[in-house]
Structures are given as C-alpha cells and as structure tokens.
Protein backbone atom coordinates (compact mmCIF):
# COMPACT_ATOMS: atom_id res chain seq x y z
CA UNK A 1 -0.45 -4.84 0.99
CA UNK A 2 0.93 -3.21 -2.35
CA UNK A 3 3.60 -5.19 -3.58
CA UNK A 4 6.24 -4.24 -6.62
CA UNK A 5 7.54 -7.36 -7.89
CA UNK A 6 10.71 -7.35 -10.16
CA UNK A 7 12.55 -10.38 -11.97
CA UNK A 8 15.94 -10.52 -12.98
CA UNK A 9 18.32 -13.24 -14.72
CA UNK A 10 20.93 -11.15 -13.55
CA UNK A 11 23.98 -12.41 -11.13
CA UNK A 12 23.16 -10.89 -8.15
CA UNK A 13 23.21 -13.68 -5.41
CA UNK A 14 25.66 -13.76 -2.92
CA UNK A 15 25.45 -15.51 0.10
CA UNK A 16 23.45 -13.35 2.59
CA UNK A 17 21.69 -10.78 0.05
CA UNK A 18 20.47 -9.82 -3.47
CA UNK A 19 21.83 -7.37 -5.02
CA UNK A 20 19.28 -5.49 -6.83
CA UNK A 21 19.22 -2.17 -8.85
CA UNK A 22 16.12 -0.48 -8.24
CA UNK A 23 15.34 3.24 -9.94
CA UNK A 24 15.16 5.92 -7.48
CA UNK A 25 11.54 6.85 -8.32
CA UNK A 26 10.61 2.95 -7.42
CA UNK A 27 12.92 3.70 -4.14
CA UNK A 28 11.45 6.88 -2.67
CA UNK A 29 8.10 5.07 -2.92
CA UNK A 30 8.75 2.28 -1.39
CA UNK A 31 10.58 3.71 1.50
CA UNK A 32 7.67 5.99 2.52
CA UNK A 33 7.20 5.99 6.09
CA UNK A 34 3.30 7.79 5.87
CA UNK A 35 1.71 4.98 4.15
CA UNK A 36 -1.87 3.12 5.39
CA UNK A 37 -0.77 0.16 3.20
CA UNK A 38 2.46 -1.98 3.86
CA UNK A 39 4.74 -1.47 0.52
CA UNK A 40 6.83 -4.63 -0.08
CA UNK A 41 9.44 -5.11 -2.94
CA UNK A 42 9.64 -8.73 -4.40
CA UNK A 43 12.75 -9.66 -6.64
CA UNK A 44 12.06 -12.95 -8.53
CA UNK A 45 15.15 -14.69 -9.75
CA UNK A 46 14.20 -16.41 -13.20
CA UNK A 47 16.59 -18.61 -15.60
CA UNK A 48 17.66 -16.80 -18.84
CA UNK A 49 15.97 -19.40 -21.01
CA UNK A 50 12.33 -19.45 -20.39
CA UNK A 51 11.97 -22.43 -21.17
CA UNK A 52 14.08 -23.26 -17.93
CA UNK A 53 11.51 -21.14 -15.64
CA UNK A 54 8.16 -22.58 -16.46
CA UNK A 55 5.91 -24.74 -17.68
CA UNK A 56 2.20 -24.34 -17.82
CA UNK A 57 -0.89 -27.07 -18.84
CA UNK A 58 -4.30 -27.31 -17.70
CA UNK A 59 -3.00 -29.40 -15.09
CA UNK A 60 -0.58 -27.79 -13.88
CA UNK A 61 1.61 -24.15 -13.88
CA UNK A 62 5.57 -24.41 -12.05
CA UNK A 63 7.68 -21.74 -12.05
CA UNK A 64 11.64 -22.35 -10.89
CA UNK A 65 13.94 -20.37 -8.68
CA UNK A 66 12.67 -18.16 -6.03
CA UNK A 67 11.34 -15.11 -4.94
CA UNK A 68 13.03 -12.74 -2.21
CA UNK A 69 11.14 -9.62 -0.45
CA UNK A 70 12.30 -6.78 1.64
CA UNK A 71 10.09 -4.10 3.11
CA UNK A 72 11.60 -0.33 2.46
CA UNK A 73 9.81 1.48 4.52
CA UNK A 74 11.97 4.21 6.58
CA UNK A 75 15.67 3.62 4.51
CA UNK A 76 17.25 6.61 4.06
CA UNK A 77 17.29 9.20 0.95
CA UNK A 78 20.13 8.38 -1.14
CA UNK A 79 22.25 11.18 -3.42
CA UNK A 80 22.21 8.78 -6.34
CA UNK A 81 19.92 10.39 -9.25
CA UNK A 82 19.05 7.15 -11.50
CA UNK A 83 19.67 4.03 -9.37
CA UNK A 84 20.09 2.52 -5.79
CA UNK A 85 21.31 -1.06 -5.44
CA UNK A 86 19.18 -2.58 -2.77
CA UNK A 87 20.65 -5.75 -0.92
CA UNK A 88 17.72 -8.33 0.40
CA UNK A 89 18.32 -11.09 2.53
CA UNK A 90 18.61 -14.29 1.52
C-alpha cells in the first residue's frame, strides 16, 4: 500500500467530512485506476501549537487528534489547474 499522508491545523471539520485541499498533481495520482498498489491519502489533523500534538520520551511517544483516509482511486478529472478540495469521511 503507498500511502500520502498530509497534516493540517487548518478548519476543515465538519460533521460528515474533511475538507481538504489537495494539488492536482497529488490528485491525478492518487485517483489512478491502473495501479498494482492500493494508493491511500491520509489527512492528519494536528493542534497549531506543537506542543499541544505531542510528546515524546524513551518511554513513551503520543500524538493528539486523529488521522482520516480516503482511497482516490477512479474520481473523476477535475478542470481546476492548481487545487481540488477533497471531502473524507469522518
């Protein structure tokens, strides 16, 4: 499996998707149908402050919020020439 993974600190929760603006180049390549290897997009939602996101010892490494995914794989070409917004369940 070949996964992109993406963060943002961005508002873009609502309350069945994420919102997320994903380049076109990153889009077309994700959303190729002739592929031997499942291509999954992951969207991690981080705090601003990093300091509210994670903490890391020898003991122990926890990271806060959560991650969302969406396979791509068949959407359809888009007209836009810099940016798609891609909406992933919640």
């Amino acid at each position: 499996m070949d996964l992109q993974v993406k963060s943002t600190s961005l508002d873009v929760l609502s309350l069945e998707s994420i919102r997320y603006p994903l380049k076109i180049k990153n889009y077309n390549e994700l959303r190729k149908e002739k592929t031997i290897v499942p291509r999954i997009l992951v969207v991690v939602l981080i705090p601003e402050l990093l300091q509210e996101w994670i903490n890391q010892s020898e003991t122990e490494l926890c990271m806060r919020r959560c991650a969302y995914w969406i396979s791509l794989r068949g959407q359809a070409e888009t007209k836009n020439t810099d940016k798609v917004t891609v909406y992933i369940p919640r």
